[in-house]
N, C-alpha and C. Protein backbone atom coordinates (compact mmCIF):
# COMPACT_ATOMS: atom_id res chain seq x y z
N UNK A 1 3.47 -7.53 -21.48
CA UNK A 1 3.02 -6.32 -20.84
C UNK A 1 1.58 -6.52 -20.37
N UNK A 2 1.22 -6.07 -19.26
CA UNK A 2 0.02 -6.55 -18.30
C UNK A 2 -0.85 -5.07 -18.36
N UNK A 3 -1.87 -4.89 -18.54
CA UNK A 3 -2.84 -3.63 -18.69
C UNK A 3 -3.04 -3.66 -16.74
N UNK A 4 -2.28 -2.15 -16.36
CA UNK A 4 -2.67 -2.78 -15.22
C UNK A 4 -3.81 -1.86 -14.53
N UNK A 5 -4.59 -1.35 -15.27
CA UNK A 5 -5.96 -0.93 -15.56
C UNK A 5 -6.86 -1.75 -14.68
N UNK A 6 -6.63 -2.93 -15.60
CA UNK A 6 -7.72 -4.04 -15.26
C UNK A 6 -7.17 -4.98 -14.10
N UNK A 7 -6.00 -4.45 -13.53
CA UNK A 7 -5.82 -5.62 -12.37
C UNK A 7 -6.29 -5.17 -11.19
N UNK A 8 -7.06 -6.48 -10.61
CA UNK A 8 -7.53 -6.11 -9.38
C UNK A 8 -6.66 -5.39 -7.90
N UNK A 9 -5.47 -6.18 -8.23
CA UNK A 9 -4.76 -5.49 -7.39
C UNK A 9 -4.47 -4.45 -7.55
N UNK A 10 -4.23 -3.46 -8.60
CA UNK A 10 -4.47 -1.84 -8.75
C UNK A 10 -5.53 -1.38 -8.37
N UNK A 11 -6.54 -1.96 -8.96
CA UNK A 11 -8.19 -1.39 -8.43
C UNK A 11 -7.96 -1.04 -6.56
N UNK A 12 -7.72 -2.17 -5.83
CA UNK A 12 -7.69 -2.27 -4.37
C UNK A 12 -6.54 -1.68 -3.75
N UNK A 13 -5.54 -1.29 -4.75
CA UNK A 13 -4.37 -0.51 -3.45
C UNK A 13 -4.86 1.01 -4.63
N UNK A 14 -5.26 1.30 -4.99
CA UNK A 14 -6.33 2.59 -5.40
C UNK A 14 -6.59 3.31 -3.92
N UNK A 15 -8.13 2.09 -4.04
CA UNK A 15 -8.99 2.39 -2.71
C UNK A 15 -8.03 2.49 -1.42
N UNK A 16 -7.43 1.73 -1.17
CA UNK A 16 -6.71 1.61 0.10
C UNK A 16 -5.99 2.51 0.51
N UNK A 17 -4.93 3.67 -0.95
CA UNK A 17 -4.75 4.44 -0.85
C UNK A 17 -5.64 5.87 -0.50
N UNK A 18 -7.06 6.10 -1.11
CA UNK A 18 -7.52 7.26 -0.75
C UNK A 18 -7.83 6.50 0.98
N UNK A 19 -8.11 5.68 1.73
CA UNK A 19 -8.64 5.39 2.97
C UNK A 19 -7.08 5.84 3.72
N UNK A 20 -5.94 5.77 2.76
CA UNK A 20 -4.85 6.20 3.94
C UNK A 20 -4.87 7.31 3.89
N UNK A 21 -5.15 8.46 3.17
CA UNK A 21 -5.17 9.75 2.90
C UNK A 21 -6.31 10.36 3.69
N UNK A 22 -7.55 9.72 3.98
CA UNK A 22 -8.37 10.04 4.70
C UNK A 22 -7.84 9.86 5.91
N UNK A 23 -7.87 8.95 6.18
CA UNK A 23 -7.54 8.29 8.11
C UNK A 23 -6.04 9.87 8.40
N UNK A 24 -5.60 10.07 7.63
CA UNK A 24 -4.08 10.52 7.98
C UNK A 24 -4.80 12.44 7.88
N UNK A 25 -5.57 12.20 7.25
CA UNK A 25 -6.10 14.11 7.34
C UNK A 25 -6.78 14.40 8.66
N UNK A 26 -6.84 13.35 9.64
CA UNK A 26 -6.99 13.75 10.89
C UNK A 26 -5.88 13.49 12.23
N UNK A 27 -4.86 13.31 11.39
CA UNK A 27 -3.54 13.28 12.30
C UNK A 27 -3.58 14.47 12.79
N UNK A 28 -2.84 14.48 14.36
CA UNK A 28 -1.83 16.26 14.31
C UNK A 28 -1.08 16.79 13.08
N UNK A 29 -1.39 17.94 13.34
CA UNK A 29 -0.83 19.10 12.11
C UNK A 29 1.01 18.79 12.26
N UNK A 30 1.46 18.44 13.75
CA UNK A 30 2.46 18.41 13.73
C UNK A 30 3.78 17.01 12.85
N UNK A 31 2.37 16.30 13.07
CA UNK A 31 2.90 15.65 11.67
C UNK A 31 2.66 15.33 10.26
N UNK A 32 2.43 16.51 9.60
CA UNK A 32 2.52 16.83 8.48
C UNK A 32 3.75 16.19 8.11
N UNK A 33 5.01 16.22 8.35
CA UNK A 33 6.46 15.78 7.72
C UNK A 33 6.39 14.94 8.03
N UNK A 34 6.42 14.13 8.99
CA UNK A 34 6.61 12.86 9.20
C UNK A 34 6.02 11.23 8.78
N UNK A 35 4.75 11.18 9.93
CA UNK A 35 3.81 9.82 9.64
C UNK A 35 3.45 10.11 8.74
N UNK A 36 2.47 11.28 8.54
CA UNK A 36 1.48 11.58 7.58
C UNK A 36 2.28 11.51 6.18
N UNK A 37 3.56 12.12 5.87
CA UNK A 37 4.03 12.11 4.78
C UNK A 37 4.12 10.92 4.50
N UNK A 38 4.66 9.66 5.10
CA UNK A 38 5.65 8.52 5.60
C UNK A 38 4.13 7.58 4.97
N UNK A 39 3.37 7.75 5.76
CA UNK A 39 2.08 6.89 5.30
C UNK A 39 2.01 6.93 4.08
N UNK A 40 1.43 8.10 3.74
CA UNK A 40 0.85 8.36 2.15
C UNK A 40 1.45 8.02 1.17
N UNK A 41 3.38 8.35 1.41
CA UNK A 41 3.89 8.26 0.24
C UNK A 41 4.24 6.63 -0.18
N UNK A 42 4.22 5.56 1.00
CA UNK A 42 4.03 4.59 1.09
C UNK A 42 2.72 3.89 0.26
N UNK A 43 1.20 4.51 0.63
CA UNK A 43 0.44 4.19 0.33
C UNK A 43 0.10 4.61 -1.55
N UNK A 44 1.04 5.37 -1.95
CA UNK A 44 0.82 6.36 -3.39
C UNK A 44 2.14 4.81 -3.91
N UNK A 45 2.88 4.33 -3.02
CA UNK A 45 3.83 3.61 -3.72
C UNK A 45 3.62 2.32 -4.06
N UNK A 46 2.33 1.70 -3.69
CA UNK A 46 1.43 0.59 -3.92
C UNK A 46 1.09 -0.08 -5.37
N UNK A 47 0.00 1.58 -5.74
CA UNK A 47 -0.58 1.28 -7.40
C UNK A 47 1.02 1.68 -8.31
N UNK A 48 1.63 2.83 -7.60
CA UNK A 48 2.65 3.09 -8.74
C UNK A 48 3.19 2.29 -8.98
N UNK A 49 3.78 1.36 -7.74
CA UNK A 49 5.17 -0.12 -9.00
C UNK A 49 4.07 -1.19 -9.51
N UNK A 50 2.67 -1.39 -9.34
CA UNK A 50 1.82 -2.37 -9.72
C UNK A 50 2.06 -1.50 -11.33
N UNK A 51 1.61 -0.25 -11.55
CA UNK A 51 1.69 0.05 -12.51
C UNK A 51 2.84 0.40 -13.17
N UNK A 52 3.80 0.59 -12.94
CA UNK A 52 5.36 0.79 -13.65
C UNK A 52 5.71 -0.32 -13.47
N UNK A 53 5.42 -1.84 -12.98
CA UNK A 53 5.81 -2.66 -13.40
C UNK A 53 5.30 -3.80 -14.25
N UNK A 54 3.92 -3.03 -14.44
CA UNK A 54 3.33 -3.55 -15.44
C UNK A 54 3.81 -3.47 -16.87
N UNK A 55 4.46 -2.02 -16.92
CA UNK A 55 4.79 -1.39 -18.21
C UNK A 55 6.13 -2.51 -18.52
N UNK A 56 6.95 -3.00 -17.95
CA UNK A 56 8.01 -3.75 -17.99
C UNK A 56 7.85 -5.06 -19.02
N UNK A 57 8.94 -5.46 -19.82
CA UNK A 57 8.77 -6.20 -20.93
C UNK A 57 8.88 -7.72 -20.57
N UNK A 58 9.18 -7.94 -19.38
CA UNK A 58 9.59 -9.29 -18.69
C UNK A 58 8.74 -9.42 -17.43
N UNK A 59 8.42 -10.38 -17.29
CA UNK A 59 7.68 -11.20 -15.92
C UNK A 59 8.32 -10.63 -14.81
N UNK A 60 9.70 -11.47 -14.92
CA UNK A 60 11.19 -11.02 -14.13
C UNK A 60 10.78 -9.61 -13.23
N UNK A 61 10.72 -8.87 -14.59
CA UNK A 61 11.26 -7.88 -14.13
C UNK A 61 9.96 -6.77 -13.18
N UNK A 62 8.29 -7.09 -13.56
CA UNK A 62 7.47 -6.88 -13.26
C UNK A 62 7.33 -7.62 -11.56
N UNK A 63 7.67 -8.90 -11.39
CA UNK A 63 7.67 -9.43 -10.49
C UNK A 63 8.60 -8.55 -9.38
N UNK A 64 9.56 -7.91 -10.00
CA UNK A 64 10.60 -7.17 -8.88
C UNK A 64 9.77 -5.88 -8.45
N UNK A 65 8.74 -5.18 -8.95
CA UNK A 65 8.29 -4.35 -8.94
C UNK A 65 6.86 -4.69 -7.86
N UNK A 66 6.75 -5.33 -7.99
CA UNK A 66 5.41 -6.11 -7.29
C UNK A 66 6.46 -6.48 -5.77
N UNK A 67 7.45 -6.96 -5.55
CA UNK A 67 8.32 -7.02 -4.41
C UNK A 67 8.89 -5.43 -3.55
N UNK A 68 8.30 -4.52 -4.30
CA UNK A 68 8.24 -3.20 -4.18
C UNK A 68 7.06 -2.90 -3.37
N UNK A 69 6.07 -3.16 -4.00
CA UNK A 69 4.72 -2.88 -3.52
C UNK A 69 4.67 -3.59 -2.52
N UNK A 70 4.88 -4.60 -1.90
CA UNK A 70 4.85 -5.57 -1.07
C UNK A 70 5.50 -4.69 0.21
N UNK A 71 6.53 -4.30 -0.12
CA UNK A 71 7.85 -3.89 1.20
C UNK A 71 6.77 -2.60 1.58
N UNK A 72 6.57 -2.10 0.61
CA UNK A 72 6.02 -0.68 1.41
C UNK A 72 4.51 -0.90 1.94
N UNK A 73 3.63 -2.19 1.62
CA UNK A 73 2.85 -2.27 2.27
C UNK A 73 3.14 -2.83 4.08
N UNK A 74 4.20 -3.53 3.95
CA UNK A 74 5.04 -3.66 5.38
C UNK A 74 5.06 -2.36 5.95
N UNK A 75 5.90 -1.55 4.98
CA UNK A 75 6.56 0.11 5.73
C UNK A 75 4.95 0.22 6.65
N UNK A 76 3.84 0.60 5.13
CA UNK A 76 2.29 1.19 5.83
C UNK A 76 1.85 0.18 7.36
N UNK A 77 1.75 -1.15 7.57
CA UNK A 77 1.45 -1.82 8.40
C UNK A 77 2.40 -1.24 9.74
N UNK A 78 3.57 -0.87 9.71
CA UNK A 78 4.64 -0.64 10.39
C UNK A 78 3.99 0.96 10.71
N UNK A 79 3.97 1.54 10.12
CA UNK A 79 4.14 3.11 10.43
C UNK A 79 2.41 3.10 11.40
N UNK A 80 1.68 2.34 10.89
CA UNK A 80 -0.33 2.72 11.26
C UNK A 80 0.06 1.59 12.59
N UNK A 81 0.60 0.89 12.83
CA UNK A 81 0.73 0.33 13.97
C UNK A 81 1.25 1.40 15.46
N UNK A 82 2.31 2.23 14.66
CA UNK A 82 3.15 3.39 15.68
C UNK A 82 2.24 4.39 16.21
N UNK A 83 1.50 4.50 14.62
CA UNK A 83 0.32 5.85 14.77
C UNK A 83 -0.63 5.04 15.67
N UNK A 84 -1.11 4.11 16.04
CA UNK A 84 -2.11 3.79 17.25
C UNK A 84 -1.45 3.33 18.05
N UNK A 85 0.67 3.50 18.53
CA UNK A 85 0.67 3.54 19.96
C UNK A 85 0.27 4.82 20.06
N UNK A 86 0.97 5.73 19.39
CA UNK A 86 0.89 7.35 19.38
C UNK A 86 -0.44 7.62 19.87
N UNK A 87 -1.33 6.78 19.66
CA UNK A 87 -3.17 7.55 20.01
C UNK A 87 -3.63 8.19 18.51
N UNK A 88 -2.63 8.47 17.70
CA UNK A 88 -3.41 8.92 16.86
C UNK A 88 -4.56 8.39 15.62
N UNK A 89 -4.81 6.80 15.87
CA UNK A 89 -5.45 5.82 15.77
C UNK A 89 -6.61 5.37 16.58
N UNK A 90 -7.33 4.70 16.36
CA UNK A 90 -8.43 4.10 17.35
C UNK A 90 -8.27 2.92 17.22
N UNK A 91 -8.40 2.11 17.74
CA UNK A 91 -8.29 0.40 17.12
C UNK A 91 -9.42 0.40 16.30
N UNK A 92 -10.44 1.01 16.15
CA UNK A 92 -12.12 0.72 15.51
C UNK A 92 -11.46 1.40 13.98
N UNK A 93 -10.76 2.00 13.45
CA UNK A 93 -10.02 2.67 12.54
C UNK A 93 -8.92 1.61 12.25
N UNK A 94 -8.31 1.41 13.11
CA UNK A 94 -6.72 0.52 12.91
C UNK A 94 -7.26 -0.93 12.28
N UNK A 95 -8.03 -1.69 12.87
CA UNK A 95 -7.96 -2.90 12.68
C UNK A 95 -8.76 -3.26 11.02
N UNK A 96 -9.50 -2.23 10.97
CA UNK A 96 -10.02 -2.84 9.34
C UNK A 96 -9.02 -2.29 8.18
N UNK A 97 -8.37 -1.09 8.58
CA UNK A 97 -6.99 -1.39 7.71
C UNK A 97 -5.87 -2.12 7.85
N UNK A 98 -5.71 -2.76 9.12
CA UNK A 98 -4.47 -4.01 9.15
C UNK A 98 -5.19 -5.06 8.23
N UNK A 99 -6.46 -5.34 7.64
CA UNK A 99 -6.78 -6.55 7.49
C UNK A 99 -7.07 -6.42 5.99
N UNK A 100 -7.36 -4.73 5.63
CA UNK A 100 -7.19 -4.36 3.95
C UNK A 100 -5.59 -4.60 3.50
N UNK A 101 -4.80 -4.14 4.74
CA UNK A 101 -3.67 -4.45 4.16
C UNK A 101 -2.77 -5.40 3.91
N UNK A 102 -3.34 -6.82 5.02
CA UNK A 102 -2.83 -7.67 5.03
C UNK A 102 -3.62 -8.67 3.72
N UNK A 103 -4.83 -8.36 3.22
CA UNK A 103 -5.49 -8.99 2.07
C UNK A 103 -4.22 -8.43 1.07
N UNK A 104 -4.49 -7.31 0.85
CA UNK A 104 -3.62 -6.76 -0.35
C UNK A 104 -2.41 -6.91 -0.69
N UNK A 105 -1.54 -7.13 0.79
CA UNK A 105 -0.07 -8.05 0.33
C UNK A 105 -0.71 -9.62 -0.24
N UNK A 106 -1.29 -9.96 0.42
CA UNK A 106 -1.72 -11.63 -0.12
C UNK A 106 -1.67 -11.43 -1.37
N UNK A 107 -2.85 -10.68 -1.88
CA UNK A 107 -3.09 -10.91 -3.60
C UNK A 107 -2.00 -10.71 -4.28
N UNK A 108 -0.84 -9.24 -4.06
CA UNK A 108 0.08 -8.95 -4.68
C UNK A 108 0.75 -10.21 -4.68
N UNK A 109 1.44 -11.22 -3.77
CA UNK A 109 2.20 -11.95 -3.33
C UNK A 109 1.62 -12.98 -4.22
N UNK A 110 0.18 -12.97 -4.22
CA UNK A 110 -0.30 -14.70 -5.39
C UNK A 110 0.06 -13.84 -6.79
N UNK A 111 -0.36 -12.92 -6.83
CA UNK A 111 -0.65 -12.68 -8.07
C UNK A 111 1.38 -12.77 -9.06
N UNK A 112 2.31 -12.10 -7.66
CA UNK A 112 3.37 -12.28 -8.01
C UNK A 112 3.99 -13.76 -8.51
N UNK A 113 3.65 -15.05 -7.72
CA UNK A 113 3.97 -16.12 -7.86
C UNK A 113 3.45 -16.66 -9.37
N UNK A 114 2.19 -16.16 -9.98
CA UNK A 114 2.16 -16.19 -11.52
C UNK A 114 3.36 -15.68 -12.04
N UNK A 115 3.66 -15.00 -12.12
CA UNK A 115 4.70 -14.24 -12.83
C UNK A 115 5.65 -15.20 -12.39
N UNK A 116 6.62 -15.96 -12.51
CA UNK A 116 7.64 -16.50 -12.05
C UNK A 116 7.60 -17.81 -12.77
């Protein structure tokens, strides 16, 4: 069992999460249900399997959980790409979170290959 307190990769999809919650509180109101939900709950789904799969009694099985976090950092890359055809992005906004997010699959992805 991994304290996942102290892992850096919780610490950083933390942060990454309140920056999606910010960037997304200036969407249109009209998408409240949609991106905005679609983002966040993506971005809330990051630290949660880092941390519910920390709690897990096997590598195995922590590692599947970390393959979790991974997919939905895709979903987030996928959805903030749509939101700046949409306009509701700037590239000066877009591009330093494609590059938080593309760090943060990396680490998950090394940090997963320990486990194995």
């Amino acid at each position: 069992m991994h304290q996942f307190k102290q892992l850096e990769i919780w610490k950083q999809s933390r942060v990454f999460c309140t920056q999606v919650y910010t960037l997304t509180s200036n969407f249109p109101n009209e998408e409240r249900f949609e991106l905005i939900n679609q983002l966040r709950r993506a971005a809330v789904s990051i630290p949660s399997n880092i941390a519910e799969g920390s709690s897990r009694k096997s590598n195995k099985d922590f590692a599947r959980f970390l393959e979790i976090a991974i997919g939905s950092a895709y979903e987030i890359e996928t959805q903030l790409l749509i939101s700046s055809d949409l306009g509701f992005i700037t590239d000066e906004n877009l591009n330093p979170l494609l590059s938080k997010i593309n760090a943060l699959t990396k680490m998950i992805y090394s940090f997963q290959i320990t486990l194995k």
